[in-house]
N, C-alpha and C. Protein backbone atom coordinates (compact mmCIF):
# COMPACT_ATOMS: atom_id res chain seq x y z
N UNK A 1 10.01 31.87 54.97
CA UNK A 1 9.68 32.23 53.60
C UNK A 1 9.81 30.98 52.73
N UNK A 2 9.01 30.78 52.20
CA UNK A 2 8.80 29.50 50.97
C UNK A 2 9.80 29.37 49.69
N UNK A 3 10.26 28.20 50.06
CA UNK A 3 11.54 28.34 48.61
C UNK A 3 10.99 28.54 47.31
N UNK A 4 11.66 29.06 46.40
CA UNK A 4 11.40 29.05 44.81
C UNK A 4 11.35 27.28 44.35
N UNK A 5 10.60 26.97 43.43
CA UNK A 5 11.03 25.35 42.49
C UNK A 5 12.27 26.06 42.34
N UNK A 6 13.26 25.04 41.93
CA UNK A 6 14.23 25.55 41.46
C UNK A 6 14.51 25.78 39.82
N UNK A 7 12.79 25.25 39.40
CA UNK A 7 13.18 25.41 37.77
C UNK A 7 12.61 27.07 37.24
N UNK A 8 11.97 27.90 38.40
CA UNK A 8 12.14 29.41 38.07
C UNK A 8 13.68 29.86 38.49
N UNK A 9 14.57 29.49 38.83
CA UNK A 9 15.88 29.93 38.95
C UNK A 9 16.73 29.57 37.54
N UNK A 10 16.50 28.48 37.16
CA UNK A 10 17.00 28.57 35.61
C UNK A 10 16.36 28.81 34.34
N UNK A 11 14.95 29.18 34.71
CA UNK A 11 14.14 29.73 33.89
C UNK A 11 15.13 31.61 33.69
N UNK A 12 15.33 31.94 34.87
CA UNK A 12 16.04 33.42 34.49
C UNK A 12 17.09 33.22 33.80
N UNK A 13 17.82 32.34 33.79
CA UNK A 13 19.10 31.94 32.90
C UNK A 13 18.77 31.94 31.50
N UNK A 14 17.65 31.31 31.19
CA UNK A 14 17.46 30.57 29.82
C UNK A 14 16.34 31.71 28.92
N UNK A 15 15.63 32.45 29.27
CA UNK A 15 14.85 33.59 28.78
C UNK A 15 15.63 34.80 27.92
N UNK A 16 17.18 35.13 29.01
CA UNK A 16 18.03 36.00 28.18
C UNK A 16 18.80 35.23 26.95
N UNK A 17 19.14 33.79 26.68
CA UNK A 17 19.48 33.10 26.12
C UNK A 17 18.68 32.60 25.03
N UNK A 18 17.27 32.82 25.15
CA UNK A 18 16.45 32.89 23.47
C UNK A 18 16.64 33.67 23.46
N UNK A 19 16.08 34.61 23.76
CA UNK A 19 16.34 36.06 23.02
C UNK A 19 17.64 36.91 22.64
N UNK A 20 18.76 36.61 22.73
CA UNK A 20 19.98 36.67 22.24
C UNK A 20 19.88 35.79 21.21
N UNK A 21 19.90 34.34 21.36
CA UNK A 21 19.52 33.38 20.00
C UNK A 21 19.23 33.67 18.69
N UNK A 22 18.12 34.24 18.96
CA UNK A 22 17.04 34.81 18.52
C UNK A 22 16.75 36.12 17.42
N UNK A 23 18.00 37.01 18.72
CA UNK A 23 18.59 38.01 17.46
C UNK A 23 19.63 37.42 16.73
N UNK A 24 20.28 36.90 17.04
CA UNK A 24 21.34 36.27 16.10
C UNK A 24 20.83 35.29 15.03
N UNK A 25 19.87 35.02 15.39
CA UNK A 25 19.47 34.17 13.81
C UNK A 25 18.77 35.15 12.98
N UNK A 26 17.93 36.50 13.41
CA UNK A 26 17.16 37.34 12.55
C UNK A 26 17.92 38.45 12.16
N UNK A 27 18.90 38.47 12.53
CA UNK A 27 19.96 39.55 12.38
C UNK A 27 20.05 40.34 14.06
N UNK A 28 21.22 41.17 14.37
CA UNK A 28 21.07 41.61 15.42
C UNK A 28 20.67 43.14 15.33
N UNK A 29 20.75 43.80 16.23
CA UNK A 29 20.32 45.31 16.11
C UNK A 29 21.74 45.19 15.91
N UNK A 30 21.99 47.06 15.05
CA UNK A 30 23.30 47.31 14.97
C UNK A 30 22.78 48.71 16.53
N UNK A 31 24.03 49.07 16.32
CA UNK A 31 24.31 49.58 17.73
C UNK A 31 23.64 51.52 16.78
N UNK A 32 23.16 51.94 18.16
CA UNK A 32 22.72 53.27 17.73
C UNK A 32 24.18 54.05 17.38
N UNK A 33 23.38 55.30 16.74
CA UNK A 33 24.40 56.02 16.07
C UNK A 33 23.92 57.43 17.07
N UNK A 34 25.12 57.97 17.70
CA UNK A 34 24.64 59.41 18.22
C UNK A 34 23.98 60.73 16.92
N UNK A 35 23.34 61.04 17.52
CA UNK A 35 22.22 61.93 16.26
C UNK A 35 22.81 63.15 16.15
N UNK A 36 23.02 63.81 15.18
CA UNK A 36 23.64 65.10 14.97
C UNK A 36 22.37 65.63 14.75
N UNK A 37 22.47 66.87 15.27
CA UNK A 37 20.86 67.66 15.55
C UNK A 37 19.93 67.33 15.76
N UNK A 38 19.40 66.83 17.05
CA UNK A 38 18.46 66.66 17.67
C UNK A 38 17.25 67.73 17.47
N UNK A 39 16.16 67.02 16.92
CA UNK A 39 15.08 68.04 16.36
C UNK A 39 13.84 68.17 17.64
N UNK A 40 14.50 67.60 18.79
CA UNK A 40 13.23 67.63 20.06
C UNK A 40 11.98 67.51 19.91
N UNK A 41 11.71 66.35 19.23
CA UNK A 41 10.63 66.42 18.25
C UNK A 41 10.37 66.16 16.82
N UNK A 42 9.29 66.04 16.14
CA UNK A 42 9.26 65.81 14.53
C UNK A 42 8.45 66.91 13.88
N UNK A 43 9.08 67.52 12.77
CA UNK A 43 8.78 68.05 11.50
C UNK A 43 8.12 69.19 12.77
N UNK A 44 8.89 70.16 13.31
CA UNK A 44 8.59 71.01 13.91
C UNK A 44 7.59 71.21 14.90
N UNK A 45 7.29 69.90 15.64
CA UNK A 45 6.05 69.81 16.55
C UNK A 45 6.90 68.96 17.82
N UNK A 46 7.28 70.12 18.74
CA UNK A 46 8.12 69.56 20.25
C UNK A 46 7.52 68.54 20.97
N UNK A 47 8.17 67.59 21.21
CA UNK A 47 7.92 66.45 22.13
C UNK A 47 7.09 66.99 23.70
N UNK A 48 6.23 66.45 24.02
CA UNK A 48 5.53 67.21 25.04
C UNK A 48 4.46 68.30 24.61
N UNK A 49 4.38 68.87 23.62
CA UNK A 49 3.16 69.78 22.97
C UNK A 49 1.70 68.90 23.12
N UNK A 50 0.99 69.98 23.50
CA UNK A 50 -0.54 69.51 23.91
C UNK A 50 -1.13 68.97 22.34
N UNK A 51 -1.65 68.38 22.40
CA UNK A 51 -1.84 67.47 20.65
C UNK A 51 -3.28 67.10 21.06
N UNK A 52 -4.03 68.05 20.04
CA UNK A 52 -5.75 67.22 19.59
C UNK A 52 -6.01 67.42 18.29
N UNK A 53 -7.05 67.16 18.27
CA UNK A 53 -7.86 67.47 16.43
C UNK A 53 -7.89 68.92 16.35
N UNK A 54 -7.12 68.79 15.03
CA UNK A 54 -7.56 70.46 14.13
C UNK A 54 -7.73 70.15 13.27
N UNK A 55 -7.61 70.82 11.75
CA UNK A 55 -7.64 70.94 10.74
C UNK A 55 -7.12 70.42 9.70
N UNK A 56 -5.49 69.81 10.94
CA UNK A 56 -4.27 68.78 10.00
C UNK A 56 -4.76 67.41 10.29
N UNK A 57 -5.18 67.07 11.63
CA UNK A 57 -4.58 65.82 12.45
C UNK A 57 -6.60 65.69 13.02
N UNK A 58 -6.83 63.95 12.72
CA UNK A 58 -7.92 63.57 13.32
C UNK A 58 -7.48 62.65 14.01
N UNK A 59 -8.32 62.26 15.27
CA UNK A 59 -8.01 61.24 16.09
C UNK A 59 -8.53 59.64 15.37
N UNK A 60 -7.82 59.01 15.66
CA UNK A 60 -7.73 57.35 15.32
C UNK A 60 -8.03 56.53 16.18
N UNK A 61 -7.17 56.53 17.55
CA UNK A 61 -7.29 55.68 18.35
C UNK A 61 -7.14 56.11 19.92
N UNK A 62 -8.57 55.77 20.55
CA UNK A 62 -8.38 56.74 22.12
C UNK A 62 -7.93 55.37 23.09
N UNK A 63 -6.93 55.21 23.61
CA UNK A 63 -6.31 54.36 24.03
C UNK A 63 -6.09 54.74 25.82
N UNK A 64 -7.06 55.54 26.24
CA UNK A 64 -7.61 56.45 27.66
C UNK A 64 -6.21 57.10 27.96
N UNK A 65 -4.55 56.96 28.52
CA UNK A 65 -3.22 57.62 28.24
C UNK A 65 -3.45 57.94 27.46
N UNK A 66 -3.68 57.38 25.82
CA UNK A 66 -3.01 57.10 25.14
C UNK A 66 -3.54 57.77 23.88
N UNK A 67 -3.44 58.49 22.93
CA UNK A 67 -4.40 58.84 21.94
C UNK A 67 -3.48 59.01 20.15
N UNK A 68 -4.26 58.26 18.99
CA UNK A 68 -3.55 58.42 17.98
C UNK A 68 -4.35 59.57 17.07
N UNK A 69 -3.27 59.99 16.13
CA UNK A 69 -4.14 60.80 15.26
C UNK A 69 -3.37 60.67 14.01
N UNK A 70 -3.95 60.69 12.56
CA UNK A 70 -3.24 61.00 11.45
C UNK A 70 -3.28 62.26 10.92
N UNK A 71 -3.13 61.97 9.95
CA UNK A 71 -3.06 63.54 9.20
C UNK A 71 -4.73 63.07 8.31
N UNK A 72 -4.81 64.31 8.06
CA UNK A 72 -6.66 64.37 7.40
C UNK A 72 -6.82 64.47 5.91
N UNK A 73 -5.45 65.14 5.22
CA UNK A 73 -5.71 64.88 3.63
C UNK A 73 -3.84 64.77 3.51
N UNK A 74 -4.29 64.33 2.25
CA UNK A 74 -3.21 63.73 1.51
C UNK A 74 -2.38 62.47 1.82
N UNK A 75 -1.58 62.25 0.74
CA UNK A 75 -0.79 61.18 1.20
C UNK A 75 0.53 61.29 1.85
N UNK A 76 0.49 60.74 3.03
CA UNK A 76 1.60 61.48 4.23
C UNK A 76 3.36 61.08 3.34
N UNK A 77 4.22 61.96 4.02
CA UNK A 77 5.21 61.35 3.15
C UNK A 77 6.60 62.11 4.27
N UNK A 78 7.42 61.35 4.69
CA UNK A 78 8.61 61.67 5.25
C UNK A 78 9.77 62.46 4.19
N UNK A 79 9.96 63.54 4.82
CA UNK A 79 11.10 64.45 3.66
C UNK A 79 10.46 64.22 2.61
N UNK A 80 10.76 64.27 1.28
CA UNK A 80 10.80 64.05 0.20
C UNK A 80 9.82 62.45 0.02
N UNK A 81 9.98 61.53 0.63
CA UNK A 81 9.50 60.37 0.68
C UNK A 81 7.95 59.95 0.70
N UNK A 82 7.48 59.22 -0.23
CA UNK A 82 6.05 58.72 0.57
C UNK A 82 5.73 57.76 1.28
N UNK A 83 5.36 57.64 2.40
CA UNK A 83 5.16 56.39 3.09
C UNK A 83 3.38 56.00 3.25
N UNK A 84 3.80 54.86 4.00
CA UNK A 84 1.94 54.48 3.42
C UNK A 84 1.17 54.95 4.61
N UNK A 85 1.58 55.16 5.70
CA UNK A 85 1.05 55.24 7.13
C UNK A 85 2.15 56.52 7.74
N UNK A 86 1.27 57.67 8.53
CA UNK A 86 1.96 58.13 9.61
C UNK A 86 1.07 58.46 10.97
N UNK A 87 1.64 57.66 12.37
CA UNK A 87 0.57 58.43 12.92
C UNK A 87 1.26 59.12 14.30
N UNK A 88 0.67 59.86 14.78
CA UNK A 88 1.64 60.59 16.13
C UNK A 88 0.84 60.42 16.86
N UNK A 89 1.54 59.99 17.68
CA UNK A 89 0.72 59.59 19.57
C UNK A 89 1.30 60.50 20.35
N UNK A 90 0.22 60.23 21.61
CA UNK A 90 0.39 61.22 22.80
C UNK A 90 0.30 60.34 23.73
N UNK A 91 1.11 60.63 25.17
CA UNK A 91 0.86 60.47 26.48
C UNK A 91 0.56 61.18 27.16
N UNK A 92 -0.52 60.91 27.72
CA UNK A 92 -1.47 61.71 28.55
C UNK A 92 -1.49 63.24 28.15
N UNK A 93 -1.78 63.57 26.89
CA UNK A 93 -2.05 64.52 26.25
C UNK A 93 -0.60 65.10 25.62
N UNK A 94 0.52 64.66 26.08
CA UNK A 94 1.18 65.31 25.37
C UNK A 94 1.88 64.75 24.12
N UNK A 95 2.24 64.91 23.13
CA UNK A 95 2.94 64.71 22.14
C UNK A 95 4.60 63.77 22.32
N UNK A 96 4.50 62.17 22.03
CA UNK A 96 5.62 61.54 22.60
C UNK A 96 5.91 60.75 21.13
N UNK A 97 5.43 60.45 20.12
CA UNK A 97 5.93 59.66 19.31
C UNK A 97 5.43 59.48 17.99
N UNK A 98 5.83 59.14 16.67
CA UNK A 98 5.52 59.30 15.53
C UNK A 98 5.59 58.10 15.20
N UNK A 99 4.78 57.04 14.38
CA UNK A 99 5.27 55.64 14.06
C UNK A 99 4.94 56.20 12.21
N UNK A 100 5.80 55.55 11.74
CA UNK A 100 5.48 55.99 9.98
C UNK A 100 5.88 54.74 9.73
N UNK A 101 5.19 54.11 8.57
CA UNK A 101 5.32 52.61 7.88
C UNK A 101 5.46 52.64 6.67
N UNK A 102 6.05 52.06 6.45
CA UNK A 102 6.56 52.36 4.10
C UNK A 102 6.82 50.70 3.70
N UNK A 103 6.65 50.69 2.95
CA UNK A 103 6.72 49.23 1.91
C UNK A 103 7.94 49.45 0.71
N UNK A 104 8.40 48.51 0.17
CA UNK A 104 9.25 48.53 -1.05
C UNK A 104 10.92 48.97 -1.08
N UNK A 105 12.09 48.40 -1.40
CA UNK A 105 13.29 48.27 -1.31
C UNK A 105 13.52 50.24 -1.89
N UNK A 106 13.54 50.51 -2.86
CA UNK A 106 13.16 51.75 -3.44
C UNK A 106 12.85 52.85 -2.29
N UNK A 107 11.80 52.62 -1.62
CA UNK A 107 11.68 53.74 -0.69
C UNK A 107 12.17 53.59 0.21
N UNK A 108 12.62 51.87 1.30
CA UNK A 108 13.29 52.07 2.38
C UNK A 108 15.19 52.92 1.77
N UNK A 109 15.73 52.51 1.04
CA UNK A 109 16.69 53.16 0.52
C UNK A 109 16.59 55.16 0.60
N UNK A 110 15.55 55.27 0.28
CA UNK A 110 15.27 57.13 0.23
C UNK A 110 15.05 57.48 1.34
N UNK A 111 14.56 56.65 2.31
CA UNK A 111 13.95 56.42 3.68
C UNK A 111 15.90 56.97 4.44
N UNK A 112 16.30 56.07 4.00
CA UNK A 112 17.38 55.81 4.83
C UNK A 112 18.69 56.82 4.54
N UNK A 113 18.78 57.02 3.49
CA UNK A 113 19.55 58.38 2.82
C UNK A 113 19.02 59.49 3.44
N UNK A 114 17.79 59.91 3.87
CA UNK A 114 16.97 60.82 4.15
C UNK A 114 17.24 61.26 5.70
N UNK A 115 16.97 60.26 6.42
CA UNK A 115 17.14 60.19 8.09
C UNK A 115 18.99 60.02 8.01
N UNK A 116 19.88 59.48 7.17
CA UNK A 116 21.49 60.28 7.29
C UNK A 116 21.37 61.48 7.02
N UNK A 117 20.94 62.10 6.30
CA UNK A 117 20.99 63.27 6.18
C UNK A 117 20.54 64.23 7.29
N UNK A 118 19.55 63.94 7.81
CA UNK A 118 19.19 65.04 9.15
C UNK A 118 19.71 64.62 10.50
N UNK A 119 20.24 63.15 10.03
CA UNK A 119 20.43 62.56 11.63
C UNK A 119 21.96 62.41 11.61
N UNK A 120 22.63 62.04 11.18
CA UNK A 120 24.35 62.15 10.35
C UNK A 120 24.53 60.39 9.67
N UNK A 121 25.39 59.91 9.66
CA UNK A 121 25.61 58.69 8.82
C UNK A 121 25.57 57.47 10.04
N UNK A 122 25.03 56.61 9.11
CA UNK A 122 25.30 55.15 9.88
C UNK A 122 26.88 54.80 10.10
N UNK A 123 27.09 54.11 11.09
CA UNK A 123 28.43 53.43 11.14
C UNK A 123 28.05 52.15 10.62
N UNK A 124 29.43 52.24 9.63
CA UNK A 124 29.11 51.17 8.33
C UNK A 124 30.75 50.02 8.88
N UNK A 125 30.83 50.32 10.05
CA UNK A 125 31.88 49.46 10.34
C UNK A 125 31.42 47.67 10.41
N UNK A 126 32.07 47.05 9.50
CA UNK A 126 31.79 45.45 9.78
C UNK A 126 31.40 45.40 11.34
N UNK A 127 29.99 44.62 10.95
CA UNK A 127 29.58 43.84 12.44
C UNK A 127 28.69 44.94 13.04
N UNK A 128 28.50 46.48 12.51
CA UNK A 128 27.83 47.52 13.38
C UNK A 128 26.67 47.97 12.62
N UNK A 129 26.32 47.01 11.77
CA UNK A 129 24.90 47.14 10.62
C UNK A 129 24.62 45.59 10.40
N UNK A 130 23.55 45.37 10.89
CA UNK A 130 22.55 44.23 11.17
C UNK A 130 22.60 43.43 9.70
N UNK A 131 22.63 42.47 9.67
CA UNK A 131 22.55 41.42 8.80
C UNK A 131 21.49 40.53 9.38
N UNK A 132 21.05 40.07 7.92
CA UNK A 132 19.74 38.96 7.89
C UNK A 132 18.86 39.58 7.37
N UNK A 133 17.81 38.67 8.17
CA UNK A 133 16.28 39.02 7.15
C UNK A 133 15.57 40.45 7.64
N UNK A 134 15.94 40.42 9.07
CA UNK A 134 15.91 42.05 9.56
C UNK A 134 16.91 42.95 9.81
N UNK A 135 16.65 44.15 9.57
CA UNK A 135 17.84 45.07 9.70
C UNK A 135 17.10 46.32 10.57
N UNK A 136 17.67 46.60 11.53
CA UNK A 136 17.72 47.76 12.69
C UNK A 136 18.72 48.94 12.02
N UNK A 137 17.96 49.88 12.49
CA UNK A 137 19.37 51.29 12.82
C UNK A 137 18.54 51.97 13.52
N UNK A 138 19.64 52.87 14.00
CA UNK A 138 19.21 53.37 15.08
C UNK A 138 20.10 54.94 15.28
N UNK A 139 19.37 55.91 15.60
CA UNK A 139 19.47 57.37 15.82
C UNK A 139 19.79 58.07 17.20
N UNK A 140 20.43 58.04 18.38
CA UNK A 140 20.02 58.46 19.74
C UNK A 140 20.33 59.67 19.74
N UNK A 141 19.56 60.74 20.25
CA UNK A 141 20.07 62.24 20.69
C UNK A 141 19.57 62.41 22.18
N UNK A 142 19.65 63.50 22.51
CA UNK A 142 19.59 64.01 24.52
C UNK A 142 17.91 63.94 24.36
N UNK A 143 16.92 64.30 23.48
CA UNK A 143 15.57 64.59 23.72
C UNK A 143 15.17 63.26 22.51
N UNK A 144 15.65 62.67 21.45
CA UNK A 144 14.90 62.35 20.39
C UNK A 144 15.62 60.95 20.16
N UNK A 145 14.74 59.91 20.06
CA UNK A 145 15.17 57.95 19.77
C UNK A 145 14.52 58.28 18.35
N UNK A 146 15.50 57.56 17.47
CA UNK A 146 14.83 57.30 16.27
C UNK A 146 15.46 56.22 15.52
N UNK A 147 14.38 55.02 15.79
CA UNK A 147 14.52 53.87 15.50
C UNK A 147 13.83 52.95 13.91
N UNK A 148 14.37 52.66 13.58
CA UNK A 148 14.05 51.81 12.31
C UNK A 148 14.50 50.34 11.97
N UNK A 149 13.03 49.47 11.52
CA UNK A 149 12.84 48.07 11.77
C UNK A 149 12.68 47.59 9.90
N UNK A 150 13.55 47.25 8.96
CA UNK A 150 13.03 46.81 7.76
C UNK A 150 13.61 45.26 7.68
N UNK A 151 11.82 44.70 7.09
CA UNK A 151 12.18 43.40 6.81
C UNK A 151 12.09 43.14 6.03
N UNK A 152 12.98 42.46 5.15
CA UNK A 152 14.17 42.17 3.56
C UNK A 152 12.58 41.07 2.87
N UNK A 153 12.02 40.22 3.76
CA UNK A 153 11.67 39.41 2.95
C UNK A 153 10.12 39.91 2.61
N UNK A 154 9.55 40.92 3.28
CA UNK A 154 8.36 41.35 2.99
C UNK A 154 8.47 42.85 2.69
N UNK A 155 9.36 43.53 2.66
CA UNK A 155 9.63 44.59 1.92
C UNK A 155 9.44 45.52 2.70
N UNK A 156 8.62 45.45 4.34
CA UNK A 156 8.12 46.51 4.91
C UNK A 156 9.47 46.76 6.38
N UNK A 157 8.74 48.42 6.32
CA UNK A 157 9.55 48.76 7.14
C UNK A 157 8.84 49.90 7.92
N UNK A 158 9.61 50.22 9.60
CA UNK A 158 8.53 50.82 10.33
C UNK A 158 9.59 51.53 11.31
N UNK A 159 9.29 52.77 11.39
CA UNK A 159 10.39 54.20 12.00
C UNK A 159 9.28 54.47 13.26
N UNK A 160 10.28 54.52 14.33
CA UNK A 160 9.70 54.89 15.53
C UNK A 160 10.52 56.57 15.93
N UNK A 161 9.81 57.18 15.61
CA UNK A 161 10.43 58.47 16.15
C UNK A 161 9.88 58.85 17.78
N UNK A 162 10.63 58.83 18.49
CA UNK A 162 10.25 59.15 20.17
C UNK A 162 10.77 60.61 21.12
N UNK A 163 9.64 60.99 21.85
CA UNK A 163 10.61 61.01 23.15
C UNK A 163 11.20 60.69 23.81
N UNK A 164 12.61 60.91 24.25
CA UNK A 164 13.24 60.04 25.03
C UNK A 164 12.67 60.58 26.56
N UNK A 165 12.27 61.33 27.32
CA UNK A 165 11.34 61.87 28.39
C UNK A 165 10.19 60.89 28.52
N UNK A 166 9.42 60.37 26.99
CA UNK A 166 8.04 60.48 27.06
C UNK A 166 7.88 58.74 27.09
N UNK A 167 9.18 57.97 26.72
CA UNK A 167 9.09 56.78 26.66
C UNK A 167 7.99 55.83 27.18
N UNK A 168 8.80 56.20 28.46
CA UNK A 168 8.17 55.73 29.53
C UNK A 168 6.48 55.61 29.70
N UNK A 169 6.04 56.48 29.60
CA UNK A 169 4.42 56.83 29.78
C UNK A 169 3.64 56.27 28.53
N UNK A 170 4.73 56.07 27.18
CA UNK A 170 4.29 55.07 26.21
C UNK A 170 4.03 53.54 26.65
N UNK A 171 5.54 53.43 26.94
CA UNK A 171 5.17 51.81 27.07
C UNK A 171 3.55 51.36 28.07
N UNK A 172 3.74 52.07 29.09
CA UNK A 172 2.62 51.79 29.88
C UNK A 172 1.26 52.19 29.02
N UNK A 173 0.75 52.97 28.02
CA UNK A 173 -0.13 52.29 27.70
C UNK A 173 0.06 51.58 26.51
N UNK A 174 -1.54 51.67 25.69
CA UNK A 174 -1.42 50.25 24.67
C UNK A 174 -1.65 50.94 23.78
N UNK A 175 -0.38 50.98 22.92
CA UNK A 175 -0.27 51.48 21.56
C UNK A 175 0.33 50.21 20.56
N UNK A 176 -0.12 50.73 19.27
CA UNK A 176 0.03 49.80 18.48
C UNK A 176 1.65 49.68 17.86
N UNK A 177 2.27 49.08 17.70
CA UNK A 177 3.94 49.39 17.91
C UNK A 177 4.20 48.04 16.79
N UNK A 178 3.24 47.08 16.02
CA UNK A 178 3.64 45.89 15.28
C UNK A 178 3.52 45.99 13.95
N UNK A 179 3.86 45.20 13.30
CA UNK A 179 3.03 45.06 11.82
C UNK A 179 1.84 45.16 11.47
């Protein structure tokens, strides 16, 4: 069997070492918070539910797994909140994830009061809430990830509500998951 160069052997060394770096200069994730009431799902639509076009929801993006849809009137809005974008994806037809996007210090604040309230409180212990220019938190329950990305210097911010089942069959296809 043919040896490795030996500079892919410290290439594995040095890959986990930017990216630790990396968070530490942009802030780090703070550590998830266990979720008090797990909603198996969002705004009453179960993770795994067969999901196409009706009357609420048009399709956006057919991604062959993978399919997006928004909502068809109005301006979408989390709890009480308005955000500028919501859209819910499916894997392989079923219902796995919600991405919602909001702009402005003002609403990530209502944003974030909002998701303590259904999800329970952040741990506000020094060192367990992200500092810098980005700030993470994070939600875990047995069926439901609910993750949130706001960045301080452009005002925007972006909530990943998931299956934790359906993850998987996300990542593998190509959904839009960036700015």
């Amino acid at each position: 069997m043919p040896r490795r160069p030996r500079t892919t052997r410290w290439v594995r060394y040095i890959s986990p070492l930017v990216l630790f770096f990396s968070l530490i200069l942009q802030g780090a994730p703070a550590s998830a918070v266990p979720m008090q009431n797990d909603p198996n799902g969002f705004e009453g639509i179960p993770w795994g539910a067969t999901f196409s076009e009706t009357d609420s929801f048009m399709k956006v993006e057919d991604a062959g797994r993978s399919q997006t849809y928004e909502l068809k009137t109005g301006i979408p809005s989390l709890g009480p909140v308005k955000v500028d974008s919501m859209r819910f994806v499916t894997a392989e037809g079923k219902f796995a994830r919600v991405t919602v996007r909001y702009q402005g210090k003002a609403t990530h604040d209502q944003i974030l009061a909002y998701l303590q309230s259904l999800y329970g409180p952040l741990d506000r212990t020094p060192g367990q809430i992200a500092s810098g220019p980005v700030k993470f938190f994070s939600w875990t329950g047995f069926e439901t990830d609910v993750k949130l990305r706001y960045e301080i210097g452009t005002d925007r911010g972006i909530i990943f509500f998931e299956s934790q089942q359906l993850r998987r069959k996300m990542t593998d296809s190509n959904t839009n998951t960036v700015f």
